[in-house]
PDB file of N, CA and C in Angstrom:
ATOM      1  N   UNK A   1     -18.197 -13.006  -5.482  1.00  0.00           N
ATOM      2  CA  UNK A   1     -17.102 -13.932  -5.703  1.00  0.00           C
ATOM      3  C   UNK A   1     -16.270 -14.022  -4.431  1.00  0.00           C
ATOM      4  N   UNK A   2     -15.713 -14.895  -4.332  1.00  0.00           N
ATOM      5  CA  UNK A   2     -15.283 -15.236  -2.728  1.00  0.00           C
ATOM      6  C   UNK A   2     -13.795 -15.212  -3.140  1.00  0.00           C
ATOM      7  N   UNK A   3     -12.892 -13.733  -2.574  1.00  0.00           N
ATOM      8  CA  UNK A   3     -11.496 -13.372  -2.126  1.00  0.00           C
ATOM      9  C   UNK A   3     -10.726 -14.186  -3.055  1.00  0.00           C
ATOM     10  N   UNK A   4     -11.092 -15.677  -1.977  1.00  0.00           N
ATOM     11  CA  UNK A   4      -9.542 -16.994  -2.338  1.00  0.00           C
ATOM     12  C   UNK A   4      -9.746 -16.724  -4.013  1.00  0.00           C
ATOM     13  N   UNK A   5     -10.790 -16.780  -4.696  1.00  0.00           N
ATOM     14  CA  UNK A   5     -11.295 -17.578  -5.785  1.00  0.00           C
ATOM     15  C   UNK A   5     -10.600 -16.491  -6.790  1.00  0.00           C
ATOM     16  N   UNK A   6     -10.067 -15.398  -6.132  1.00  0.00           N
ATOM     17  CA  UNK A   6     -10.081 -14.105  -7.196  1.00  0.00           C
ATOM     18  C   UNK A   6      -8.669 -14.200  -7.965  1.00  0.00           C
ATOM     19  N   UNK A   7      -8.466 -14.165  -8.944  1.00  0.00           N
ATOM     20  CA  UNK A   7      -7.107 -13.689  -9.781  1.00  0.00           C
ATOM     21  C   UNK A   7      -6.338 -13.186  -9.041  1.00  0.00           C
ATOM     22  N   UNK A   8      -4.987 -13.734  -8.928  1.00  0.00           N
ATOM     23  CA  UNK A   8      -3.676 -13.401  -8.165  1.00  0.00           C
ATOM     24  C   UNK A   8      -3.444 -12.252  -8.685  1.00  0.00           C
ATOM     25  N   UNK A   9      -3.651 -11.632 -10.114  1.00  0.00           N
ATOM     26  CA  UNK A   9      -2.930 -10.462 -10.663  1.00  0.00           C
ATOM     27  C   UNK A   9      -4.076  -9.484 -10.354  1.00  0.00           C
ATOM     28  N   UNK A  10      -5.738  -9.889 -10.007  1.00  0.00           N
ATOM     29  CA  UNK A  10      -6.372  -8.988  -9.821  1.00  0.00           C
ATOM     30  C   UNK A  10      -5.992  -8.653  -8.417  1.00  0.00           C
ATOM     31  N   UNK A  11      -6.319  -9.701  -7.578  1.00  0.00           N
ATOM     32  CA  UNK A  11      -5.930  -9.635  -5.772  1.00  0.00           C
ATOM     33  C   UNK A  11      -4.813  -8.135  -5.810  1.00  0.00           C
ATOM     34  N   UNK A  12      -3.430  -8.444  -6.718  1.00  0.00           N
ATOM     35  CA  UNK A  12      -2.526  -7.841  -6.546  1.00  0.00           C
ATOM     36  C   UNK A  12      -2.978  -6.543  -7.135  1.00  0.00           C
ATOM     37  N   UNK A  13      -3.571  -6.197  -8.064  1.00  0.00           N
ATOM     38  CA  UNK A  13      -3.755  -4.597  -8.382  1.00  0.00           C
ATOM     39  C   UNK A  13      -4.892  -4.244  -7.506  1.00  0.00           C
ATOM     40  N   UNK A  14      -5.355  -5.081  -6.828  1.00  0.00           N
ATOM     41  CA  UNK A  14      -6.835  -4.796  -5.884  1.00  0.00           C
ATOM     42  C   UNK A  14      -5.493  -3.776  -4.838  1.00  0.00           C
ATOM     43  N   UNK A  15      -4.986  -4.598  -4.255  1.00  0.00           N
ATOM     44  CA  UNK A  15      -4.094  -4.367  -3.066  1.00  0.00           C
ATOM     45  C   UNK A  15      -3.233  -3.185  -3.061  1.00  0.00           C
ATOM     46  N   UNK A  16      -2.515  -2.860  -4.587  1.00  0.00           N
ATOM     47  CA  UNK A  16      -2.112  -1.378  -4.706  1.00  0.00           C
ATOM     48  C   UNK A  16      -2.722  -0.311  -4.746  1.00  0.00           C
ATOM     49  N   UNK A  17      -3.865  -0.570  -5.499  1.00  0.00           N
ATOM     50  CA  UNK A  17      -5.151   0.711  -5.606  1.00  0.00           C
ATOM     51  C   UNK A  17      -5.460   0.969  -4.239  1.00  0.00           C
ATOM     52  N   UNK A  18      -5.607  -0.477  -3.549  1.00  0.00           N
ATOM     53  CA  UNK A  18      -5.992   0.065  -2.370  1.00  0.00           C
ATOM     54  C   UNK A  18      -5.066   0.920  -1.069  1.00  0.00           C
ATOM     55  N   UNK A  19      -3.911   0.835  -1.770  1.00  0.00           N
ATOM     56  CA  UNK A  19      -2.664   0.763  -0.806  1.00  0.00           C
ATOM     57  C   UNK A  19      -2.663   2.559  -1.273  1.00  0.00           C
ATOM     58  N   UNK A  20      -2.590   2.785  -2.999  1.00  0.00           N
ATOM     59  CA  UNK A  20      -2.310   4.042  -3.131  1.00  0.00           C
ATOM     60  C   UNK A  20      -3.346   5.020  -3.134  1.00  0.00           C
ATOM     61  N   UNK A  21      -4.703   4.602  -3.134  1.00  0.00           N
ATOM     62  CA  UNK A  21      -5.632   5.682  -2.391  1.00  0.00           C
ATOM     63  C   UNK A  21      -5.533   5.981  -0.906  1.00  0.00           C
ATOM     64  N   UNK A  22      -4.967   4.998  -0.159  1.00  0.00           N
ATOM     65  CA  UNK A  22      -4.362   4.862   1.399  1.00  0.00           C
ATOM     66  C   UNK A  22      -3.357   6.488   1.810  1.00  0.00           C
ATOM     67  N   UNK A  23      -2.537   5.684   0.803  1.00  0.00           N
ATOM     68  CA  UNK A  23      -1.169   6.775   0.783  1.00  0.00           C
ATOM     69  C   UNK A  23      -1.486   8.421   0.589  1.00  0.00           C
ATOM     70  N   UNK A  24      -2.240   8.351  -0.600  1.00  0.00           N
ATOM     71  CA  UNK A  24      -2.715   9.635  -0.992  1.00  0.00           C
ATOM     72  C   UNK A  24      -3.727  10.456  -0.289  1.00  0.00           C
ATOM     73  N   UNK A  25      -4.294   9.867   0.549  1.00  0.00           N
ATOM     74  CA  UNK A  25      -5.065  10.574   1.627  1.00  0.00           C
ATOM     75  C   UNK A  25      -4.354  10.913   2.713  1.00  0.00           C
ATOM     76  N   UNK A  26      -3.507   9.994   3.408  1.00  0.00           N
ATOM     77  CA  UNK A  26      -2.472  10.223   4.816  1.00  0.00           C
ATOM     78  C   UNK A  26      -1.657  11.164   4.389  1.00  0.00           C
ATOM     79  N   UNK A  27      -1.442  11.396   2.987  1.00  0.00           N
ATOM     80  CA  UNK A  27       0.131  12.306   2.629  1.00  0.00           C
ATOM     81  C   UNK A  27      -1.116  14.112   1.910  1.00  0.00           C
ATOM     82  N   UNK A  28      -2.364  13.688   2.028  1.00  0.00           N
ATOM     83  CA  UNK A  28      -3.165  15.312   2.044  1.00  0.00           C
ATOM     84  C   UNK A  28      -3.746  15.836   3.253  1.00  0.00           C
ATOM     85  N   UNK A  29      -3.535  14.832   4.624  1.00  0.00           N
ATOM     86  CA  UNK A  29      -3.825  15.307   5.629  1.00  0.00           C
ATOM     87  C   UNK A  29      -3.193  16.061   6.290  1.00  0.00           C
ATOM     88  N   UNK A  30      -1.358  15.756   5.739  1.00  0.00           N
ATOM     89  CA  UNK A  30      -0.343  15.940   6.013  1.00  0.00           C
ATOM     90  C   UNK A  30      -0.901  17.903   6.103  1.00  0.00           C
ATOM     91  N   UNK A  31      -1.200  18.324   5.065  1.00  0.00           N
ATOM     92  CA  UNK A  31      -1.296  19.596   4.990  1.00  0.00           C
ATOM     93  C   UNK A  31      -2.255  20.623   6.275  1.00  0.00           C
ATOM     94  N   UNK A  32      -2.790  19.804   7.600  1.00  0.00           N
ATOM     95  CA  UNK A  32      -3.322  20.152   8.230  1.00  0.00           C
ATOM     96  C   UNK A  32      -3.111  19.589   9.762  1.00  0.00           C
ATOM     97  N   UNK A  33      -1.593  19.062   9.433  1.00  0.00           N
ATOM     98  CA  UNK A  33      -1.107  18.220  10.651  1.00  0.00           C
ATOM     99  C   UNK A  33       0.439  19.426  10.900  1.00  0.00           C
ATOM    100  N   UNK A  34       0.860  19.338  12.367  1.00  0.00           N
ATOM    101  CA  UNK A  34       1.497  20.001  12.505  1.00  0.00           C
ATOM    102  C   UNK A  34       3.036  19.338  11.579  1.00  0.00           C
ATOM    103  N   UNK A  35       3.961  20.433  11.351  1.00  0.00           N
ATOM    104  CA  UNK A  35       5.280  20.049  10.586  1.00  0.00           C
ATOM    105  C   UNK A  35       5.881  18.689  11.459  1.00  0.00           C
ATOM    106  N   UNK A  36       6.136  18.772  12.875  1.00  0.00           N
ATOM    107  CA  UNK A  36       6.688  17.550  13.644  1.00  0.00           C
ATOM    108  C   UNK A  36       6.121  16.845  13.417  1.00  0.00           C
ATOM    109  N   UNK A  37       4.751  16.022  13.100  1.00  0.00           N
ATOM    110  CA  UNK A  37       4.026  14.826  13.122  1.00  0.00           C
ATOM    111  C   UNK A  37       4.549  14.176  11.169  1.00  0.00           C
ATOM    112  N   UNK A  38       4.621  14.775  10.649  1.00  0.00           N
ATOM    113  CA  UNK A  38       5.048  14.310   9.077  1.00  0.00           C
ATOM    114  C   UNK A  38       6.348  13.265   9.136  1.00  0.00           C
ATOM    115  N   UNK A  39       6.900  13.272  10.025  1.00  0.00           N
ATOM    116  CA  UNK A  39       8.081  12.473   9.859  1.00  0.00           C
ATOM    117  C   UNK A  39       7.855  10.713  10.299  1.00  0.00           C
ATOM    118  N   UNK A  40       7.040  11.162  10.955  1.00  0.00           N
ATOM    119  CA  UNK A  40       5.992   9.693  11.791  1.00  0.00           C
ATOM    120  C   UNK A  40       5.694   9.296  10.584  1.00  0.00           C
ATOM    121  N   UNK A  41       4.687  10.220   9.733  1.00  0.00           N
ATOM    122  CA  UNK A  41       3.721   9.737   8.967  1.00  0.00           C
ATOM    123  C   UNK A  41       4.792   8.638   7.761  1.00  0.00           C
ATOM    124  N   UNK A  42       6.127  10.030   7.339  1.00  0.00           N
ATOM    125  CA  UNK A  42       6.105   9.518   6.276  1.00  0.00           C
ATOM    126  C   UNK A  42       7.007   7.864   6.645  1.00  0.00           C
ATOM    127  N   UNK A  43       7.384   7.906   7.857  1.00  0.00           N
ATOM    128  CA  UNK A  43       8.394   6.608   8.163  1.00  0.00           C
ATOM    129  C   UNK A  43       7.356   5.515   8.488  1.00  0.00           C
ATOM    130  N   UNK A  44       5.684   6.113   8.666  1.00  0.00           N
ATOM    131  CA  UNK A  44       5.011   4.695   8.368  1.00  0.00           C
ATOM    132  C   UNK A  44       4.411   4.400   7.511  1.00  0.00           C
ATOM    133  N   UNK A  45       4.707   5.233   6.121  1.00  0.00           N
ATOM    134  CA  UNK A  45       3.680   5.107   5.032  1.00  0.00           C
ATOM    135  C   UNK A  45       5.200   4.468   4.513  1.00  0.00           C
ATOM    136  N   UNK A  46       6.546   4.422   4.451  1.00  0.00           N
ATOM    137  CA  UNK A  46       7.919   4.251   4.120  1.00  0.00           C
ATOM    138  C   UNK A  46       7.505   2.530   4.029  1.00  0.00           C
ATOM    139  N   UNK A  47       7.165   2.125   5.561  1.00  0.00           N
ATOM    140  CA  UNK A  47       7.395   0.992   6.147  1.00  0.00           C
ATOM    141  C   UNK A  47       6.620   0.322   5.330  1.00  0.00           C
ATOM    142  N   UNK A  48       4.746   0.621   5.573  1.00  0.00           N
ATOM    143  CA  UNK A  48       4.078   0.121   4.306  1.00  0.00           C
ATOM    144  C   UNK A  48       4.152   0.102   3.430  1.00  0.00           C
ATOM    145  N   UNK A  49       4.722   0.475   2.512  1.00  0.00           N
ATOM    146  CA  UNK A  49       4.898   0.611   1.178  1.00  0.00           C
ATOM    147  C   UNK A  49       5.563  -0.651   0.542  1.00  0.00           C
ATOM    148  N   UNK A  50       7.053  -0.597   1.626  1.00  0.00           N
ATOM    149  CA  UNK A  50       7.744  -1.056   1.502  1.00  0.00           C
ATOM    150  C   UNK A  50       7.441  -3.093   1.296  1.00  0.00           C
ATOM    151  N   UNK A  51       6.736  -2.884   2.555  1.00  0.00           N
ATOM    152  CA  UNK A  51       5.941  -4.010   2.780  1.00  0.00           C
ATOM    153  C   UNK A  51       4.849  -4.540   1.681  1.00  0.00           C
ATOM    154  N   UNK A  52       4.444  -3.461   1.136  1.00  0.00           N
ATOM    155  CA  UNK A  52       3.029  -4.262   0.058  1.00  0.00           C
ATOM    156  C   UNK A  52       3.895  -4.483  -1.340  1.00  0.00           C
ATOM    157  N   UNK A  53       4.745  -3.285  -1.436  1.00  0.00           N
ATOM    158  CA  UNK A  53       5.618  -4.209  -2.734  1.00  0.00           C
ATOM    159  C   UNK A  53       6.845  -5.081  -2.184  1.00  0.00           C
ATOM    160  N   UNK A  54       6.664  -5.632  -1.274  1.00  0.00           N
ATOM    161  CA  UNK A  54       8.167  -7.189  -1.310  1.00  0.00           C
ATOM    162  C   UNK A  54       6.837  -8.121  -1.260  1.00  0.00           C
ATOM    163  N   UNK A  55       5.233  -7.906  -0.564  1.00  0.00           N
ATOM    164  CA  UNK A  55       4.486  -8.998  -1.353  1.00  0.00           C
ATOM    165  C   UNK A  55       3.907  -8.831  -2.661  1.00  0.00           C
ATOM    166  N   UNK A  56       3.791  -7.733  -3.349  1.00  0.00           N
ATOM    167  CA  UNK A  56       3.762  -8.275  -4.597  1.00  0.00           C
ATOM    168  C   UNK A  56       4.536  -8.886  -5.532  1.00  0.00           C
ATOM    169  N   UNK A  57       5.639  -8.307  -4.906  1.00  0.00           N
ATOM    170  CA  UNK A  57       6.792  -8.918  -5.591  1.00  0.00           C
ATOM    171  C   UNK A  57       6.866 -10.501  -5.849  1.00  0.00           C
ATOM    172  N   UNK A  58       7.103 -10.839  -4.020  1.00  0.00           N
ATOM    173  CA  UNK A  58       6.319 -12.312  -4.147  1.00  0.00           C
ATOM    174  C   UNK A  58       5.399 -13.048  -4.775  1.00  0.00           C
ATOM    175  N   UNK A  59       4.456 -12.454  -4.728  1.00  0.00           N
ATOM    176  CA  UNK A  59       3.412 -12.701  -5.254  1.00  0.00           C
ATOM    177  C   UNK A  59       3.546 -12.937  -6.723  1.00  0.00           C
ATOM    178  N   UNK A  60       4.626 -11.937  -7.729  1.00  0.00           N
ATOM    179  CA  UNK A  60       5.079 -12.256  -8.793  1.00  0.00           C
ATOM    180  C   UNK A  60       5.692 -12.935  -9.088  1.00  0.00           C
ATOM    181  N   UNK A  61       6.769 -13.093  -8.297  1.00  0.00           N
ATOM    182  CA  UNK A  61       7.698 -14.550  -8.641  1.00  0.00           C
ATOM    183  C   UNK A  61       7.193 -15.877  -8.363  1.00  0.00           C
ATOM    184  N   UNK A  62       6.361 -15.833  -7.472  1.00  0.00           N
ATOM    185  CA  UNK A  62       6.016 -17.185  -7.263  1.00  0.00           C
ATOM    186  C   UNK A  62       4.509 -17.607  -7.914  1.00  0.00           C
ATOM    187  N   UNK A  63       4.149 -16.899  -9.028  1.00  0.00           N
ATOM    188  CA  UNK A  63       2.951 -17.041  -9.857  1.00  0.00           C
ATOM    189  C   UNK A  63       3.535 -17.095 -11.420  1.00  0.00           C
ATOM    190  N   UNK A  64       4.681 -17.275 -11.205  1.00  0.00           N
ATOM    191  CA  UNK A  64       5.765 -17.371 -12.796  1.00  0.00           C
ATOM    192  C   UNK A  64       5.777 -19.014 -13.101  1.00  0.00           C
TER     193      UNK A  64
END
């Protein structure tokens, strides 16, 4: 099935699953990264996060 063609609400739970198996691996590597490097990590997993839910969000309001 071709991306465009796919369900907006599937696209959108495609995109979190994919976002929170993302997260959950960078935040168990954490356990083998020195203590100084975690603050990087977590201010760019912060940033993304942040970022994939204001487009789903979008993505919700403007599919209402």
């Amino acid at each position: 099935m071709d991306p465009q063609e796919t369900d907006p609400e599937e696209q959108a739970e495609a995109l979190a699953e994919q976002t929170l198996r993302s997260t959950r691996e960078r935040l168990a590597a954490l356990d083998s990264a020195p203590t100084t490097e975690h603050v990087a990590v977590f201010d760019t997993l912060h940033q993304e996060l942040s970022g994939v839910l204001g487009a789903l969000d979008q993505d919700a309001n403007t599919s209402r």
